[in-house]
C-alpha atoms as a PDB file:
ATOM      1  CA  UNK A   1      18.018 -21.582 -15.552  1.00  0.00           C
ATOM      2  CA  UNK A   2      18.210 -19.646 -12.234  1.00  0.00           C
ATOM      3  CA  UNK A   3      15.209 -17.448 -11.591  1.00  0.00           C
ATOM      4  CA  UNK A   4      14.622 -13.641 -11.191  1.00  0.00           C
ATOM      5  CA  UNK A   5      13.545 -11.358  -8.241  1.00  0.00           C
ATOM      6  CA  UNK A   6      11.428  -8.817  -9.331  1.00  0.00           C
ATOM      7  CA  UNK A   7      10.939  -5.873  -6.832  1.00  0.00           C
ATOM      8  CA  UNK A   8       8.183  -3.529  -6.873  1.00  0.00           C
ATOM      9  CA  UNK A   9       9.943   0.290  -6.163  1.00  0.00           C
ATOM     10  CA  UNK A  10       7.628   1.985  -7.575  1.00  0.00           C
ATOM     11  CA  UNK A  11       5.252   3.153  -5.538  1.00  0.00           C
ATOM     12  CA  UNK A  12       4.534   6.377  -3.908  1.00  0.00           C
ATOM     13  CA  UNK A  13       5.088   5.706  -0.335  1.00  0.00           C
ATOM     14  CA  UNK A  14       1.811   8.227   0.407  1.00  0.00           C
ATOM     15  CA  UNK A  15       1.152   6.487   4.175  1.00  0.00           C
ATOM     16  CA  UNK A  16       4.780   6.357   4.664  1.00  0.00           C
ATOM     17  CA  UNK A  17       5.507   9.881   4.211  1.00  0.00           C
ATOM     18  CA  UNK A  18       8.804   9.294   2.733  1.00  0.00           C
ATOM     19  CA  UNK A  19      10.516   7.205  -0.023  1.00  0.00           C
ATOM     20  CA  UNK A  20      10.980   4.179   1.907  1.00  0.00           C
ATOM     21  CA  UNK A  21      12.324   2.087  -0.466  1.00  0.00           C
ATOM     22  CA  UNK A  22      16.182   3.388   0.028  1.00  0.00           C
ATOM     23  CA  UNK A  23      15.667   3.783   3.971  1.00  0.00           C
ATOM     24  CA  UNK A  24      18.259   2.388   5.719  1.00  0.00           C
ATOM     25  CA  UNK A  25      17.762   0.127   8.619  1.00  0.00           C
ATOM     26  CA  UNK A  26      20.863  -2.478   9.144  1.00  0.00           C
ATOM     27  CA  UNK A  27      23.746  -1.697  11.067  1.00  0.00           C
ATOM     28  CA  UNK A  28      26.034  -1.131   7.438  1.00  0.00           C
ATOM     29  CA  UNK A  29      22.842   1.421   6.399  1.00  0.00           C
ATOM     30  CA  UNK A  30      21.046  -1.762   4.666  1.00  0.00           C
ATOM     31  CA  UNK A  31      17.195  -1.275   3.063  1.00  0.00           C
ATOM     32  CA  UNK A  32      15.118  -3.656   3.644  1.00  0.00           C
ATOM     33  CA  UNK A  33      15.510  -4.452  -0.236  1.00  0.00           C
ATOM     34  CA  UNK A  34      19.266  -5.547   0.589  1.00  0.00           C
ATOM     35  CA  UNK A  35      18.179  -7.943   3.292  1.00  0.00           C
ATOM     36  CA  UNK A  36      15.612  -9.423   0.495  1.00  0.00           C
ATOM     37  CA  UNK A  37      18.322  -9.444  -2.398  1.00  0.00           C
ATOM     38  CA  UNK A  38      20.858 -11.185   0.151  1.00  0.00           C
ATOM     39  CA  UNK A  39      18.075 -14.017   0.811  1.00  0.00           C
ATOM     40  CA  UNK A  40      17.579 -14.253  -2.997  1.00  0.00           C
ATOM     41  CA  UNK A  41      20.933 -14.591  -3.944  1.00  0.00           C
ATOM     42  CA  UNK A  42      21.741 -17.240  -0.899  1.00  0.00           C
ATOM     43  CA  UNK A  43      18.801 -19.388  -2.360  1.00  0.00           C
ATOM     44  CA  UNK A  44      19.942 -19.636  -6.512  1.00  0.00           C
ATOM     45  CA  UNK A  45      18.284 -16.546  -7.829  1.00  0.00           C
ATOM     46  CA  UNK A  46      19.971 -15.416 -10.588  1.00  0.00           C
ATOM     47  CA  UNK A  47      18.961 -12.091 -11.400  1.00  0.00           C
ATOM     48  CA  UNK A  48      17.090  -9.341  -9.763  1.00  0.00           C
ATOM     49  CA  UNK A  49      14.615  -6.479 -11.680  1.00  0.00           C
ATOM     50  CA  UNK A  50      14.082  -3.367  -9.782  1.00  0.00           C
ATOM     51  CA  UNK A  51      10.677  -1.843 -10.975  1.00  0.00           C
ATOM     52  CA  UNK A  52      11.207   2.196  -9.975  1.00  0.00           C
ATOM     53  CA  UNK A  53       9.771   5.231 -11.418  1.00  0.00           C
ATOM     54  CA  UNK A  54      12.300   7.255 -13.711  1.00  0.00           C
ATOM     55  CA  UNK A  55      12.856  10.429 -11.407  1.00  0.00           C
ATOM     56  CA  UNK A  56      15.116   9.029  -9.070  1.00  0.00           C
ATOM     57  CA  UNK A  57      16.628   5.987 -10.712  1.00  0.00           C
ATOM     58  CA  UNK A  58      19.805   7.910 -10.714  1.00  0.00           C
ATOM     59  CA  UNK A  59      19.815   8.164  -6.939  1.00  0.00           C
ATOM     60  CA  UNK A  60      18.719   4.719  -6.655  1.00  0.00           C
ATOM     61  CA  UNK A  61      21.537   3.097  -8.886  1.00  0.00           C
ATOM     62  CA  UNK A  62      23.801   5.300  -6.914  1.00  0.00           C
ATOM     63  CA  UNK A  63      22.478   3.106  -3.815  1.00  0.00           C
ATOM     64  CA  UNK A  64      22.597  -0.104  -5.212  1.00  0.00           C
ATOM     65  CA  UNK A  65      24.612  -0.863  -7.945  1.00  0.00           C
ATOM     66  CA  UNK A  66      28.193  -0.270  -5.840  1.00  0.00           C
ATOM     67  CA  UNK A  67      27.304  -3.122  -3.544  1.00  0.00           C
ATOM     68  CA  UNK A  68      25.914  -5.455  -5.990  1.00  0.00           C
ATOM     69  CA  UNK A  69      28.184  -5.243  -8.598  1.00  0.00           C
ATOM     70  CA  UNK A  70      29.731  -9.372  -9.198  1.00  0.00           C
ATOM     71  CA  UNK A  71      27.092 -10.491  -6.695  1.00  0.00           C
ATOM     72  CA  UNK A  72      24.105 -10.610  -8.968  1.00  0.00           C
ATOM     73  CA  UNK A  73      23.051  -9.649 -12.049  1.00  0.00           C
ATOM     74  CA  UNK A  74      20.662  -6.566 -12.014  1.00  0.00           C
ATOM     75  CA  UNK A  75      18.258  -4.721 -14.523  1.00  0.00           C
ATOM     76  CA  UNK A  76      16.559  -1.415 -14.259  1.00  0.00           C
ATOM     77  CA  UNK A  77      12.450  -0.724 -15.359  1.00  0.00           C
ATOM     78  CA  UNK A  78      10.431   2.294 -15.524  1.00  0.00           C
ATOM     79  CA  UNK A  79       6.461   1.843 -14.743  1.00  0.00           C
ATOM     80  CA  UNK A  80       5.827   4.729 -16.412  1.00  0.00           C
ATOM     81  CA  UNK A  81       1.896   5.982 -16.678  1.00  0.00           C
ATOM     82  CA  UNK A  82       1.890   5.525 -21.018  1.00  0.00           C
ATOM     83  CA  UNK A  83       3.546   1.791 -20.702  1.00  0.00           C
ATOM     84  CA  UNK A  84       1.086  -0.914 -22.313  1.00  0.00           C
ATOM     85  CA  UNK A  85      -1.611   1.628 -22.630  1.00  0.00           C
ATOM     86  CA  UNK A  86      -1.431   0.755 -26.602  1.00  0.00           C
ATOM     87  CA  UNK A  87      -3.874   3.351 -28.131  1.00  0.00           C
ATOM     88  CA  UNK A  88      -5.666   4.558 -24.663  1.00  0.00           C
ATOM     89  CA  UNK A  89      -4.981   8.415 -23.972  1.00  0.00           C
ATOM     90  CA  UNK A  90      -3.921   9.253 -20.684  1.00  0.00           C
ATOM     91  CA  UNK A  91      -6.283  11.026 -18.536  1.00  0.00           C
ATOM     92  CA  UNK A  92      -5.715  14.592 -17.508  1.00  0.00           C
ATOM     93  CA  UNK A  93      -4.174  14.877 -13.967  1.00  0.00           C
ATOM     94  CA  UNK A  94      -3.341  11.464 -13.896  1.00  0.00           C
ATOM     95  CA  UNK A  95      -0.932  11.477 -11.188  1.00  0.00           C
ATOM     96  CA  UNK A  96      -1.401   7.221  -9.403  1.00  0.00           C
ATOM     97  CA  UNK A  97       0.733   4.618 -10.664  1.00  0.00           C
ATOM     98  CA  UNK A  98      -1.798   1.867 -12.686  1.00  0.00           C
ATOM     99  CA  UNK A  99      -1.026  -0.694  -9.818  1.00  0.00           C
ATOM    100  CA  UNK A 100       0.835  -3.577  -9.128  1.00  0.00           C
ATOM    101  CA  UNK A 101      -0.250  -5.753 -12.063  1.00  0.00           C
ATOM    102  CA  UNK A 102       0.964  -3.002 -14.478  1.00  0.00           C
ATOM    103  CA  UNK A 103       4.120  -2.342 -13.221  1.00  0.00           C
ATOM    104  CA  UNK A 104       4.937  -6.658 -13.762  1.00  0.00           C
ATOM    105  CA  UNK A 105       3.780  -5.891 -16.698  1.00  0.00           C
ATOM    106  CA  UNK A 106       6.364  -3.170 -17.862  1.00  0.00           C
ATOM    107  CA  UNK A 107       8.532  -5.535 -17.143  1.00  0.00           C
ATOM    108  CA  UNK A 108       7.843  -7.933 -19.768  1.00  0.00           C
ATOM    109  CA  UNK A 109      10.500  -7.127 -21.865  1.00  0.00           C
ATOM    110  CA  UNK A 110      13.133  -7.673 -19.162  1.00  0.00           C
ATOM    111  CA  UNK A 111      12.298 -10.887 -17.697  1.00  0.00           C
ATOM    112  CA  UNK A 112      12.165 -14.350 -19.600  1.00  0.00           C
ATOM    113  CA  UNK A 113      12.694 -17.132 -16.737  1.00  0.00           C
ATOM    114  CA  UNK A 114      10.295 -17.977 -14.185  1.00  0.00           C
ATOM    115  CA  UNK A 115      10.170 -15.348 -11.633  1.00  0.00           C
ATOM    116  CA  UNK A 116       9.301 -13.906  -8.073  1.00  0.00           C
ATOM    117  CA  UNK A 117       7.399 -10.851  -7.282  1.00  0.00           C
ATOM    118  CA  UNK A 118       7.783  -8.918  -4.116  1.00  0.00           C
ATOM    119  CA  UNK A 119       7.484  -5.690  -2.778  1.00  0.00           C
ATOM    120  CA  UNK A 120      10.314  -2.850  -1.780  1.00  0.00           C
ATOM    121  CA  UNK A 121       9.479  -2.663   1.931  1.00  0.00           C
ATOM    122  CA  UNK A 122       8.654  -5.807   3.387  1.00  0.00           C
ATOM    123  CA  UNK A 123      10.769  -8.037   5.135  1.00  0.00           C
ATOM    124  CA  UNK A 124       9.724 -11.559   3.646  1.00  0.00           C
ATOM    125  CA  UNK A 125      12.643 -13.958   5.730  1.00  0.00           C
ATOM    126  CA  UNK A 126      14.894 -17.026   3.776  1.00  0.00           C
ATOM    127  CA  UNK A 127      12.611 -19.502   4.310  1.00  0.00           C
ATOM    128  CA  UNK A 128      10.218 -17.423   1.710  1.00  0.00           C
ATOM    129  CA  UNK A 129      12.779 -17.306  -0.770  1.00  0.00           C
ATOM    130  CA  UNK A 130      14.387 -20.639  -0.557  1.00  0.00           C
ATOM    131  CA  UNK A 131      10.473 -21.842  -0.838  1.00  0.00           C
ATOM    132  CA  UNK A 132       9.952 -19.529  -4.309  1.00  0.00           C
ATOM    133  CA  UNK A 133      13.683 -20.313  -5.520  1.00  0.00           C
ATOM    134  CA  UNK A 134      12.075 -24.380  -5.389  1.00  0.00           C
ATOM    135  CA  UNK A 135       9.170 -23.969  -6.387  1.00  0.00           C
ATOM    136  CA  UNK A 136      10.409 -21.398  -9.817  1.00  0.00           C
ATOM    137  CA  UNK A 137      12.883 -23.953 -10.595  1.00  0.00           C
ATOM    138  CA  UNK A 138      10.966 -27.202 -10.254  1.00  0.00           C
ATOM    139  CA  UNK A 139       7.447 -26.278 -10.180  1.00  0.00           C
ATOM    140  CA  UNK A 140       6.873 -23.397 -12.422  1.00  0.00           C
ATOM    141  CA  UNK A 141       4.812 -23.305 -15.785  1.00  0.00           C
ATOM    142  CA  UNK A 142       3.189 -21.497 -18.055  1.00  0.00           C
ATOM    143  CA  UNK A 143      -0.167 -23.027 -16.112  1.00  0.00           C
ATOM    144  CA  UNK A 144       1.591 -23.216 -12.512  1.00  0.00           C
ATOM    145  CA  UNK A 145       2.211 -20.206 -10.084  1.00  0.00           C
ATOM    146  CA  UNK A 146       2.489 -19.947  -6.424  1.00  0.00           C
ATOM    147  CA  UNK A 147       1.668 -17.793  -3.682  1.00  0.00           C
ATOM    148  CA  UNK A 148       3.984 -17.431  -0.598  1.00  0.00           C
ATOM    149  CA  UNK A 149       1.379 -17.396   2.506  1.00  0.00           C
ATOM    150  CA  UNK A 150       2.691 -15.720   5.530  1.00  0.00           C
ATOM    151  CA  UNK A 151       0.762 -17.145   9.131  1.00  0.00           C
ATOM    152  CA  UNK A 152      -1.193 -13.757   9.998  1.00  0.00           C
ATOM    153  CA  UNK A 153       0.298 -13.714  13.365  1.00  0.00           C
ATOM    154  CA  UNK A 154       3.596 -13.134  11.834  1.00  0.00           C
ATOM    155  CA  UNK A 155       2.841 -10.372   9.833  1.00  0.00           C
ATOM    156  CA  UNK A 156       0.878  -7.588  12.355  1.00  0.00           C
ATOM    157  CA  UNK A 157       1.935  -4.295  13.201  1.00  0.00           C
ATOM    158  CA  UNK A 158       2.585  -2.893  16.945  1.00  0.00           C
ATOM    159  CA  UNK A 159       1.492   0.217  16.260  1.00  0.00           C
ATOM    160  CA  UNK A 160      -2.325   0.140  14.073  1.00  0.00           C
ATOM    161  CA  UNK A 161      -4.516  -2.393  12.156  1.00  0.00           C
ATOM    162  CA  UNK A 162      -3.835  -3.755   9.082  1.00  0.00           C
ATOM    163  CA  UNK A 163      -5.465  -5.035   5.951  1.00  0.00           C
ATOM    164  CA  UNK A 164      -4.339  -8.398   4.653  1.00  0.00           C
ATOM    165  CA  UNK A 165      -5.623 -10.733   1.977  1.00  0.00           C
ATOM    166  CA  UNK A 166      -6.549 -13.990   3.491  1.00  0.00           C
ATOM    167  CA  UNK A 167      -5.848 -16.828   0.996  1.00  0.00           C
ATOM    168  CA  UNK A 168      -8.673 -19.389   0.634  1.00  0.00           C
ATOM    169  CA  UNK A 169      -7.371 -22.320   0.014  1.00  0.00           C
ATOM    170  CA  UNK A 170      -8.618 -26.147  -1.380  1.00  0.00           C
ATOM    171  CA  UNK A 171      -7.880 -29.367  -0.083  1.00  0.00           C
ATOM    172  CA  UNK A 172      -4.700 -29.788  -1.949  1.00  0.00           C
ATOM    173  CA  UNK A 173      -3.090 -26.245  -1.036  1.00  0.00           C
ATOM    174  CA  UNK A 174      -4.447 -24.682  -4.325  1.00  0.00           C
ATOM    175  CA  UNK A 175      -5.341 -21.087  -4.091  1.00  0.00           C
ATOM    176  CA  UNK A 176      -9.876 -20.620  -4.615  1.00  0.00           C
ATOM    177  CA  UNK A 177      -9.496 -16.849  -3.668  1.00  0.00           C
ATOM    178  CA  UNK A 178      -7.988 -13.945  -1.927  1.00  0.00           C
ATOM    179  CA  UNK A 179     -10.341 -12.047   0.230  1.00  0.00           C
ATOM    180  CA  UNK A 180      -9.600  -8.171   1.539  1.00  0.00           C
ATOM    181  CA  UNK A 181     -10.099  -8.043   5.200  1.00  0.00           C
ATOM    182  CA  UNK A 182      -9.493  -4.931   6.276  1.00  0.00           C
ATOM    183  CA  UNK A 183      -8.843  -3.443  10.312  1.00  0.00           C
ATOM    184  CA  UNK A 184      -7.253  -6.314  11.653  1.00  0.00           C
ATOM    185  CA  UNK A 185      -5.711  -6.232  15.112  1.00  0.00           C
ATOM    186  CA  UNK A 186      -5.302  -8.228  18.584  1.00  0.00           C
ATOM    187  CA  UNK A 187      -8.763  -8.247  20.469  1.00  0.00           C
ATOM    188  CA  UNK A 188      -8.861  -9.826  23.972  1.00  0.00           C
ATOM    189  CA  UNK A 189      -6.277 -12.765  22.790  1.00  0.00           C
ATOM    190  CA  UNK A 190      -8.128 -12.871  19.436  1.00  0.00           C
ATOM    191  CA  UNK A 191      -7.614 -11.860  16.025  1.00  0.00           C
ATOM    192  CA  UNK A 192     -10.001  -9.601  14.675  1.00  0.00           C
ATOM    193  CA  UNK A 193     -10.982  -8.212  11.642  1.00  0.00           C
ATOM    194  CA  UNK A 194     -14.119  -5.708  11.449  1.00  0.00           C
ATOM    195  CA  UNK A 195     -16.336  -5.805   8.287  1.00  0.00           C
ATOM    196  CA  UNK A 196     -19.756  -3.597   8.587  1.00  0.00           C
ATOM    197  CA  UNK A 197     -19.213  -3.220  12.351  1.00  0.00           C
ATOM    198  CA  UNK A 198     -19.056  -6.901  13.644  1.00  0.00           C
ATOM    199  CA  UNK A 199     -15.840  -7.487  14.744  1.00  0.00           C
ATOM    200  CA  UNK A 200     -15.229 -11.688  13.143  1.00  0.00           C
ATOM    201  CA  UNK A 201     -12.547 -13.972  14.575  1.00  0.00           C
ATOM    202  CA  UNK A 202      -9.487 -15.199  12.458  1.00  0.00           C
ATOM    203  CA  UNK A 203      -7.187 -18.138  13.124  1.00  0.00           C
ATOM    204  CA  UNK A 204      -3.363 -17.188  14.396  1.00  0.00           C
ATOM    205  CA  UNK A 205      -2.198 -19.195  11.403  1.00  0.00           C
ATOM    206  CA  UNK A 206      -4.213 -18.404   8.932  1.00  0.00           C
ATOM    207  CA  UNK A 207      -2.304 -18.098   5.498  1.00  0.00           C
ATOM    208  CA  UNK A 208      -2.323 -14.238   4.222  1.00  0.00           C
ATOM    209  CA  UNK A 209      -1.152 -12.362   0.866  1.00  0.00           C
ATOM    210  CA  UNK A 210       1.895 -10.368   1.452  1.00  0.00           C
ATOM    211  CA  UNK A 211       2.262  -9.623  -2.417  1.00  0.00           C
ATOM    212  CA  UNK A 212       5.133 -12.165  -2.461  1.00  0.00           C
ATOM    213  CA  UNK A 213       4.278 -14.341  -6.280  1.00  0.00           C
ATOM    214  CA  UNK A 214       5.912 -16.737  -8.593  1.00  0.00           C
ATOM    215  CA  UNK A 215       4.975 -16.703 -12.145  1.00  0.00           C
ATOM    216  CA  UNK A 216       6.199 -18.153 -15.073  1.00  0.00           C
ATOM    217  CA  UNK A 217       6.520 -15.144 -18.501  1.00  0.00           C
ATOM    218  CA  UNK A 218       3.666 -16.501 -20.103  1.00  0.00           C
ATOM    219  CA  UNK A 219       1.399 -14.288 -17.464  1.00  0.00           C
ATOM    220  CA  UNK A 220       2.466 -11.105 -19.658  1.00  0.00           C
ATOM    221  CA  UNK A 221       0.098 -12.116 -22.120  1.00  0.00           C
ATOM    222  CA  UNK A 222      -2.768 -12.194 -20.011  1.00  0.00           C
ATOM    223  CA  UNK A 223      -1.999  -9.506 -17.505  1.00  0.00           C
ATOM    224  CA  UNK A 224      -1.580  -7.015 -20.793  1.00  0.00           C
ATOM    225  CA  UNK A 225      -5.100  -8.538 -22.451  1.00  0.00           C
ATOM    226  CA  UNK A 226      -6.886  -7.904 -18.486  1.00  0.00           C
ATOM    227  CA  UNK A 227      -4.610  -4.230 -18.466  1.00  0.00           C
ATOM    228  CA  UNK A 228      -6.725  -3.142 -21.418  1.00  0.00           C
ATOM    229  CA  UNK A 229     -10.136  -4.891 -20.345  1.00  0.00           C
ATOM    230  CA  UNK A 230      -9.125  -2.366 -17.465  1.00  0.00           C
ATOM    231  CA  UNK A 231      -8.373   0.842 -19.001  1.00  0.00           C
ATOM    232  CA  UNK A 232     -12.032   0.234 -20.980  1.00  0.00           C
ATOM    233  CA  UNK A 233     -13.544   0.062 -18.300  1.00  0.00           C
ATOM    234  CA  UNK A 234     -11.822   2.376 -15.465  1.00  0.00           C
ATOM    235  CA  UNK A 235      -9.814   4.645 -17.201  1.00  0.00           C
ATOM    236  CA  UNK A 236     -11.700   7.461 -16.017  1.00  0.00           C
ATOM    237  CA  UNK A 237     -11.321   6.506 -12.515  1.00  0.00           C
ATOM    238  CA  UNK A 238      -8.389   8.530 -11.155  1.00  0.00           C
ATOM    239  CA  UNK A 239      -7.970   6.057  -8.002  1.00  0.00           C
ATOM    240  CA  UNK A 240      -8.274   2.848 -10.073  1.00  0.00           C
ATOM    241  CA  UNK A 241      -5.734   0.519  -9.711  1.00  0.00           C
ATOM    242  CA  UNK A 242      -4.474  -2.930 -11.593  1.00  0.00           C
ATOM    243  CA  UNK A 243      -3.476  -5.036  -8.886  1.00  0.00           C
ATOM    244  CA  UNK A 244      -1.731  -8.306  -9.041  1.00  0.00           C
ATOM    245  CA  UNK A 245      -4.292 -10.388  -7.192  1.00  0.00           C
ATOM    246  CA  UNK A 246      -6.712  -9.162 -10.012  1.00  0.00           C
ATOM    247  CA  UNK A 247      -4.874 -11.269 -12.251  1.00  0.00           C
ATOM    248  CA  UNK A 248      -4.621 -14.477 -10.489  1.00  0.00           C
ATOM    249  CA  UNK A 249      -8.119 -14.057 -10.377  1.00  0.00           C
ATOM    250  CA  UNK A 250      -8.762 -14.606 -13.771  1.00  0.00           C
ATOM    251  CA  UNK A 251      -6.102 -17.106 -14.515  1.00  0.00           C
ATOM    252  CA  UNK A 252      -7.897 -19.546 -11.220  1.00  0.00           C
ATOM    253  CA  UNK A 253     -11.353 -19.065 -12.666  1.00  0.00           C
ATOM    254  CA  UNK A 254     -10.936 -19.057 -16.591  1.00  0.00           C
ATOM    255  CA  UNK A 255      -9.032 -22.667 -15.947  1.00  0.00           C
ATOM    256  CA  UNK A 256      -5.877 -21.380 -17.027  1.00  0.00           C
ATOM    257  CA  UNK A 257      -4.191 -23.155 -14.338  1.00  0.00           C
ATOM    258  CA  UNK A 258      -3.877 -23.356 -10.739  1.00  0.00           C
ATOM    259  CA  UNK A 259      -1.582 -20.829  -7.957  1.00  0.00           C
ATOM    260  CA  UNK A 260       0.038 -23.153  -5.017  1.00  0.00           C
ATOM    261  CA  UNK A 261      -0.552 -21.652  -1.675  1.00  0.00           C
ATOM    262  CA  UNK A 262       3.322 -22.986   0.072  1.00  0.00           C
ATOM    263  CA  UNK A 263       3.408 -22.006   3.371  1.00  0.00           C
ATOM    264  CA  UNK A 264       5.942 -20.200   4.838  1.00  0.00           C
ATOM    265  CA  UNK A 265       7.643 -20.184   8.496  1.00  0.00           C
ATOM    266  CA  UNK A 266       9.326 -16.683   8.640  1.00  0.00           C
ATOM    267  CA  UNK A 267       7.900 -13.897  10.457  1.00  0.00           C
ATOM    268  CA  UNK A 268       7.039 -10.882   7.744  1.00  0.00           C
ATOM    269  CA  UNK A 269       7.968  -7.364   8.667  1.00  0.00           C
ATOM    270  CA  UNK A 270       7.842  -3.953   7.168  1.00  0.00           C
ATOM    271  CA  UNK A 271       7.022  -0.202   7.633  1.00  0.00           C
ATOM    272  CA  UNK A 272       3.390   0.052   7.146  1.00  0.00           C
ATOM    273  CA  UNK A 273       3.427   3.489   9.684  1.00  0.00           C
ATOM    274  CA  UNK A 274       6.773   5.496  10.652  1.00  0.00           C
ATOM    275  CA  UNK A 275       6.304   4.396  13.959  1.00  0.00           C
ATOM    276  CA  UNK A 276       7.736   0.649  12.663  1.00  0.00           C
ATOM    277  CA  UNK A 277      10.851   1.893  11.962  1.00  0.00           C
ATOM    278  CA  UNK A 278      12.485   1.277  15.121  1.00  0.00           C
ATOM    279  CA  UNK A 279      10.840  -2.141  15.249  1.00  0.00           C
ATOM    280  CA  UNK A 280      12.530  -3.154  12.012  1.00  0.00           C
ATOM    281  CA  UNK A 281      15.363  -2.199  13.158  1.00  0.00           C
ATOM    282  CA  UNK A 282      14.868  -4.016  16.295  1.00  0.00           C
ATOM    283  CA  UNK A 283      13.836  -7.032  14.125  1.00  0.00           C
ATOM    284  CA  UNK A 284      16.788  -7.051  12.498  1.00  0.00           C
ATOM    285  CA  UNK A 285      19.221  -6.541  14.821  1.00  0.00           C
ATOM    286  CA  UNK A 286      17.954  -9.367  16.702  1.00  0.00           C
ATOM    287  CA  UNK A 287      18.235 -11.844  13.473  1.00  0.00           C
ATOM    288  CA  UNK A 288      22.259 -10.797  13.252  1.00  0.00           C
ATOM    289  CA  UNK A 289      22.504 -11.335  16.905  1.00  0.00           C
ATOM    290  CA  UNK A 290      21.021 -15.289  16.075  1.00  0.00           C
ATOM    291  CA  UNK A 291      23.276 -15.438  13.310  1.00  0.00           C
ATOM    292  CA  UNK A 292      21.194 -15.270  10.091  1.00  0.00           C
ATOM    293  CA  UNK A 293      22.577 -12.619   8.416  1.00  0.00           C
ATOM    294  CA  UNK A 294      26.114 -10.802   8.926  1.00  0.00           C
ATOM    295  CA  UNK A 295      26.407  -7.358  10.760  1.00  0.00           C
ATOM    296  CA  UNK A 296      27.500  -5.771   7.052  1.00  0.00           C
ATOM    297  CA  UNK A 297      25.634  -7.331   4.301  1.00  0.00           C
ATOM    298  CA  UNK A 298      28.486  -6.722   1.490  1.00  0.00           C
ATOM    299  CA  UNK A 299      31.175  -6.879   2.841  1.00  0.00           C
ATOM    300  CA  UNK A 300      33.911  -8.600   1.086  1.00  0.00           C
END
């Protein structure tokens, strides 16, 4: 059974400024999604989910479906504010998305294989996906996931800090935790994160979070049992959010199984400020130039 891609659309774009998601960057007017659907396809995914709010799914079909038509099967899901909330009102003036965890979630119904999670707007490389495509197909379980880790080095921006989650890791590559550092950047040769005013050294290859997962279905059931746990207890909380590393949490330290950490060697890169845009394209440009992707994604 070939596995899905599931991409998180969704979101709001608020830093951004813009909906990002359908921004075109390649030389044939290519998002950064194509580049990541090409990859998937290329290494045996059968099947990619677009997670995207209901307002402009008609624009976004209107993007997407003419150049994937025959090339991939694809599937459409709303992460829409009442999904899963199963008896819990809605607050008043409710306007942010529940999170990342809840918008896999809404999904549930779509997506029955083993499966990859990644984001609209970063550039994860083929090496990422021919690692998940492995791993889903011969590695996967209902108590198995894995968690792409990116070297830090390879996933900075030129122009601000960044927060990334650092994976901690045991002996055998299994995932302990993933811990929020926030304001890292390039200090005298170094890199640096600042927590409470010390600035604290990180290692160039240190393995980081960049939201890129493989799960097997059964994590529905416990991501919508944790979704409610949530809504008890935050519902009221206009900025809370359900996030995806919440749930691995919980499945690492209730022994429901263990989340590989497989390493990966492509440089991440996306447009965390508007400023990145030309770098992406840049990036790109230069990869087409080497030969790793065609000047026109889809063309026949």
């Amino acid at each position: 059974m070939k596995p899905t891609l599931m991409i998180l659309a969704a979101g709001m774009a608020s830093r951004y400024g813009s909906m990002k998601q359908v921004q075109g960057f390649g030389p044939g007017n290519e998002t950064i999604m194509d580049y990541s659907i090409y990859d998937a396809i290329r290494a045996g995914f059968g099947k990619v989910v677009f997670i995207i709010r209901r307002d402009f799914a008609d624009d976004f079909k209107k993007t997407f479906e003419p150049k994937l038509a025959g090339k991939i099967q694809t599937e459409y899901v709303y992460q829409e504010m009442h999904a899963h909330m199963d008896g819990f009102e809605l607050p008043a003036g409710r306007t942010k998305p529940w999170g990342t965890a809840h918008a896999v979630l809404c999904a549930a119904d779509a997506v029955k294989e083993p499966f990859a999670v990644i984001n609209a707007d970063d550039f994860y490389g083929r090496d990422a996906f021919i690692k998940a495509a492995d791993f889903l197909q011969h590695g996967c379980s209902p108590s198995s996931y894995a968690i792409i880790g990116y070297e830090l080095r390879r996933t900075l921006s030129e122009h601000g800090s960044v927060s990334r989650g650092v994976c901690q890791a045991d002996d055998k590559h299994m995932l302990v935790a993933i811990n929020e550092r926030t304001n890292i950047y390039r200090f005298e040769g170094h890199m640096i994160y600042e927590e409470k005013g010390t600035k604290n050294v990180l290692a160039e290859d240190t393995k980081v979070s960049m939201n890129f997962w493989c799960f097997d279905p059964a994590v529905f059931g416990l991501s919508e049992k944790m979704f409610h746990e949530f809504l008890k207890a935050h519902i009221s909380e206009p900025k809370s959010e359900f996030f995806i590393p919440i749930v691995a949490d919980r499945f690492i330290n209730e022994g429901h199984g263990t989340i590989s950490v497989i390493p990966t060697s492509s440089q991440w890169f996306g447009v965390t400020y508007k400023e990145d845009a030309p770098t992406v394209q840049r990036s790109l440009t230069e990869l087409i130039e080497k030969g790793e992707y065609p000047a026109f994604l889809w063309k026949s």
